[in-house]
N, C-alpha and C. Protein backbone atom coordinates (compact mmCIF):
# COMPACT_ATOMS: atom_id res chain seq x y z
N UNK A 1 54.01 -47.80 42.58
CA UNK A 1 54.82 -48.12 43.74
C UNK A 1 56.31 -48.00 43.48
N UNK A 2 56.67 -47.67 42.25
CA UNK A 2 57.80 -47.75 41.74
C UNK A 2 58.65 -46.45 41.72
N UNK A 3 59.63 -46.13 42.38
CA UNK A 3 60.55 -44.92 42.25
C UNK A 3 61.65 -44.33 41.36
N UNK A 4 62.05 -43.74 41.70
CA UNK A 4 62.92 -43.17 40.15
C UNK A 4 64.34 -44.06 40.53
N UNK A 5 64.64 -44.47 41.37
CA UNK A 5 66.52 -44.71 41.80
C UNK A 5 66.27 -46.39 41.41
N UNK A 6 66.91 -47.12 40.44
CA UNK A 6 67.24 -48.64 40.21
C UNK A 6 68.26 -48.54 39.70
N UNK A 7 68.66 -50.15 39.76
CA UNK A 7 69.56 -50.33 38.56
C UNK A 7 69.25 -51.93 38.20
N UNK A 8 69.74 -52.43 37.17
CA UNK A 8 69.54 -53.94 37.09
C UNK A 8 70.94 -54.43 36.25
N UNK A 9 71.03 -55.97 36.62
CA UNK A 9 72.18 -56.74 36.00
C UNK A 9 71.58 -57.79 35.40
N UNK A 10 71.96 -58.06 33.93
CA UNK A 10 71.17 -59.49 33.12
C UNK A 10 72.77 -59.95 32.89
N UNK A 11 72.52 -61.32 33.03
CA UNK A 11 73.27 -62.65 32.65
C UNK A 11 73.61 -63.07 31.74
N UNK A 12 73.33 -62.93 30.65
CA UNK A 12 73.06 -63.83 28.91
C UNK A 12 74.16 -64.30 28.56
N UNK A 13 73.38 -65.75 28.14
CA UNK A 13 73.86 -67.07 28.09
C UNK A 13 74.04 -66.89 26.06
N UNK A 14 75.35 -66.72 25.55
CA UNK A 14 75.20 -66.91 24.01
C UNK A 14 75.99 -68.23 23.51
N UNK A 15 75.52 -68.20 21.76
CA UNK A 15 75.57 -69.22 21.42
C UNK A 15 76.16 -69.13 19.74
N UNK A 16 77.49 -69.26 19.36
CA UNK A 16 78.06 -68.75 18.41
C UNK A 16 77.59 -67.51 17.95
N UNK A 17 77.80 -66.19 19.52
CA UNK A 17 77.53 -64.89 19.21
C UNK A 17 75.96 -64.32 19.27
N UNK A 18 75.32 -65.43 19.35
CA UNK A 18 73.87 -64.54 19.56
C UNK A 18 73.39 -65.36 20.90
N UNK A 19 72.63 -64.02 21.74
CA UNK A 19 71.87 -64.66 23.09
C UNK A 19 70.46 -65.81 23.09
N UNK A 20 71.20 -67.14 23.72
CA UNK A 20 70.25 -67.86 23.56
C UNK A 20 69.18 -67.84 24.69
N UNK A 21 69.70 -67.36 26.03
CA UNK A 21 68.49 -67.00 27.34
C UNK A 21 69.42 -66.41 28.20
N UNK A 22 68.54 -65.88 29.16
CA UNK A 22 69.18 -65.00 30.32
C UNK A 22 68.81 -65.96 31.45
N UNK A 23 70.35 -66.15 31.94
CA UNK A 23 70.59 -66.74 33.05
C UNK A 23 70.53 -66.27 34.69
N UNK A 24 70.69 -64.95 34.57
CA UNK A 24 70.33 -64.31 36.19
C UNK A 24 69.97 -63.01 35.84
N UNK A 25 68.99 -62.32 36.46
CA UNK A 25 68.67 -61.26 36.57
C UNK A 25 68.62 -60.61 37.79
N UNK A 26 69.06 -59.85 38.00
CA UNK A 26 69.45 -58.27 39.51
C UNK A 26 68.96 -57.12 39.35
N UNK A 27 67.38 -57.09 39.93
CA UNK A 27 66.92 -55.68 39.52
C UNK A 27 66.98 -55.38 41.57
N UNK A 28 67.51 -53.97 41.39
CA UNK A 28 67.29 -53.24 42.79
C UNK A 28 67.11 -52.02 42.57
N UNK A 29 65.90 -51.45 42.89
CA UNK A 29 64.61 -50.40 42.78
C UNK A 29 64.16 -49.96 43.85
N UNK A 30 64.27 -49.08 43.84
CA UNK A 30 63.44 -47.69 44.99
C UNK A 30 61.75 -47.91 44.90
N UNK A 31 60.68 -48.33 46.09
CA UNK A 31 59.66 -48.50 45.80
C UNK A 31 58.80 -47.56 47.20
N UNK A 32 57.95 -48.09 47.47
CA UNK A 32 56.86 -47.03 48.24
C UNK A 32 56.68 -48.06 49.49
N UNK A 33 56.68 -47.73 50.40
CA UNK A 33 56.74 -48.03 51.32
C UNK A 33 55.36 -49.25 51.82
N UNK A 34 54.67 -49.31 50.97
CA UNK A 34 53.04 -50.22 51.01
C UNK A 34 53.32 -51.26 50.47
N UNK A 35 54.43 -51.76 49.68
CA UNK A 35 54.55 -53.23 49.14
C UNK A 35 55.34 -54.27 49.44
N UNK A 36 54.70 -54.96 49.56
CA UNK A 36 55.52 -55.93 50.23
C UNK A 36 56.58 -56.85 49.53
N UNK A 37 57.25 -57.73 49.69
CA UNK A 37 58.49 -58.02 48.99
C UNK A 37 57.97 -58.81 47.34
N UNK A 38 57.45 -59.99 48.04
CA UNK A 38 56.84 -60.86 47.76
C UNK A 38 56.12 -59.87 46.29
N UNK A 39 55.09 -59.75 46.69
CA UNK A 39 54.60 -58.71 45.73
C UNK A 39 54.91 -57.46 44.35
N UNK A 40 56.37 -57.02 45.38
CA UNK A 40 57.23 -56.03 44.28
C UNK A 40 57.68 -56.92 43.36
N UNK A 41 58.13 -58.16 43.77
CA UNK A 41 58.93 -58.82 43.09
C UNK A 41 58.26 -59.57 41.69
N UNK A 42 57.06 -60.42 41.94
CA UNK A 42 55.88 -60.77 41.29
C UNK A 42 55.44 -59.58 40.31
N UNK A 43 55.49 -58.20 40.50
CA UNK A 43 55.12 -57.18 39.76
C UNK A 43 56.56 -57.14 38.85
N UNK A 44 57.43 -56.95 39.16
CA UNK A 44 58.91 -56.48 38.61
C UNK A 44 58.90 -57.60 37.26
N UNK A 45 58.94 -58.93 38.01
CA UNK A 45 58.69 -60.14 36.71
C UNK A 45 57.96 -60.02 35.60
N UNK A 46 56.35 -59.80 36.12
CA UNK A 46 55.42 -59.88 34.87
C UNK A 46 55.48 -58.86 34.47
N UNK A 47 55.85 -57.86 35.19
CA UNK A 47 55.62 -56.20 33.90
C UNK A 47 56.73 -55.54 33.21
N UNK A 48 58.52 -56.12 33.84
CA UNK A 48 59.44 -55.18 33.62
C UNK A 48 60.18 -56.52 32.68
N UNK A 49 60.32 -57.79 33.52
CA UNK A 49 61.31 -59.01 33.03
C UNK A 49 60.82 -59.50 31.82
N UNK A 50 59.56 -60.04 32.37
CA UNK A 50 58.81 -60.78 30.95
C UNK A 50 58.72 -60.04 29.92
N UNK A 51 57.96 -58.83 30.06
CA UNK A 51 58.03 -57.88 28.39
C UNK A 51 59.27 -57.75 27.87
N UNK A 52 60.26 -57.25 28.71
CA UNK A 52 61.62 -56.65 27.70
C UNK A 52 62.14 -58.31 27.03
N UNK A 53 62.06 -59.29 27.70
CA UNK A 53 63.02 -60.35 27.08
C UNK A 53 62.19 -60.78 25.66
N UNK A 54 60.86 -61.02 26.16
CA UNK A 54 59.61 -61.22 24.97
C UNK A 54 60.16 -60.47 23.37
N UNK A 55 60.04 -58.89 23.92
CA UNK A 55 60.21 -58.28 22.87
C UNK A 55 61.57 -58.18 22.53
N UNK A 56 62.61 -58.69 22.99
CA UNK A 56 63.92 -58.97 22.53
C UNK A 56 64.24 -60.56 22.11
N UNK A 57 63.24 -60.83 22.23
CA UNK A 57 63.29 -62.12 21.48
C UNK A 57 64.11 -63.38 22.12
N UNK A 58 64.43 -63.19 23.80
CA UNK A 58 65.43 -64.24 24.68
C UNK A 58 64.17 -64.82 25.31
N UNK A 59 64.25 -65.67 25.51
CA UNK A 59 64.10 -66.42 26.88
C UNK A 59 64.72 -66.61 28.29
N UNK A 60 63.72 -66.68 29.51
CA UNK A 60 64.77 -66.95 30.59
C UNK A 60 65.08 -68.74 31.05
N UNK A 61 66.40 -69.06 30.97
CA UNK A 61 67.00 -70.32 31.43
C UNK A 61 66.19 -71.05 32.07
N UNK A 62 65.94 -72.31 31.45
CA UNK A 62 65.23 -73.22 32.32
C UNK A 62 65.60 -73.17 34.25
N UNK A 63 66.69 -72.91 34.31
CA UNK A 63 67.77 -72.73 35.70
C UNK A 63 67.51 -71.16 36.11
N UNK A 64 67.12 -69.85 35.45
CA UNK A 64 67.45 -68.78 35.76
C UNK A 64 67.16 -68.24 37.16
N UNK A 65 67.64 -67.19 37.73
CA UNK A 65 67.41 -66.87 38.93
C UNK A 65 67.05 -65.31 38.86
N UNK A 66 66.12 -65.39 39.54
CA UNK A 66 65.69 -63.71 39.24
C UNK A 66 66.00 -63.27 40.75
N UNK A 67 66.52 -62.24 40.89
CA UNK A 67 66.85 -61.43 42.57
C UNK A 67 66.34 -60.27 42.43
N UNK A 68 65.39 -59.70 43.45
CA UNK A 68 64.82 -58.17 43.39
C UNK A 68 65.27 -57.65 45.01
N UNK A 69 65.77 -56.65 44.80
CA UNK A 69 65.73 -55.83 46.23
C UNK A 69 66.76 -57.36 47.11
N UNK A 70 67.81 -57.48 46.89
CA UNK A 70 68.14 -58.76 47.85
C UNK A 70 68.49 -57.74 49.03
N UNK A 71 68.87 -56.53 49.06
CA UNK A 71 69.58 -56.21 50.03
C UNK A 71 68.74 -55.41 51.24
N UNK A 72 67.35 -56.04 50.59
CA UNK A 72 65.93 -55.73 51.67
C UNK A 72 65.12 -54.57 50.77
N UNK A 73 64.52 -54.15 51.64
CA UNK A 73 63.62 -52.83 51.09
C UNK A 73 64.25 -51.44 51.00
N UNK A 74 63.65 -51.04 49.74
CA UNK A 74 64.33 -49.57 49.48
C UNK A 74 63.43 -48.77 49.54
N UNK A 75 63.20 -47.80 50.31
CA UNK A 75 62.03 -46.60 50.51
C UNK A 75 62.55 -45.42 50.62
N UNK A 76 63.96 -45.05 50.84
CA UNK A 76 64.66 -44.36 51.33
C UNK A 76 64.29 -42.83 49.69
């Protein structure tokens, strides 16, 4: 469901120079016209957010805020 046009913005929160968690995340992505928000967003988390921080070894902020697509749907 996922298209070639994104971009994303991470937050990170450091701590005498090394990142202790990511505080906001801004992914906005080109998707297919069949998914619904709710849904892209739930997918974007467990398959794109959770792995990369995992394998970079951050955590996200007890507080963090994740935003997908705020500026509505992208199908274009």
């Amino acid at each position: 469901f996922l298209r070639p046009d994104g971009k994303t913005q991470v937050s990170v929160r450091y701590v005498d120079g090394r990142p202790v968690n990511v505080e906001k995340v801004v992914v906005s992505t080109q998707h297919s016209d069949d998914i619904e928000h709710d849904e892209l967003r739930a997918q974007i988390i467990a398959n794109v957010v959770e792995p990369v921080l995992a394998r970079e070894g951050v955590e996200l902020a007890p507080d963090a805020e994740i935003h997908v697509n705020t500026t509505g749907r992208f199908v274009i």
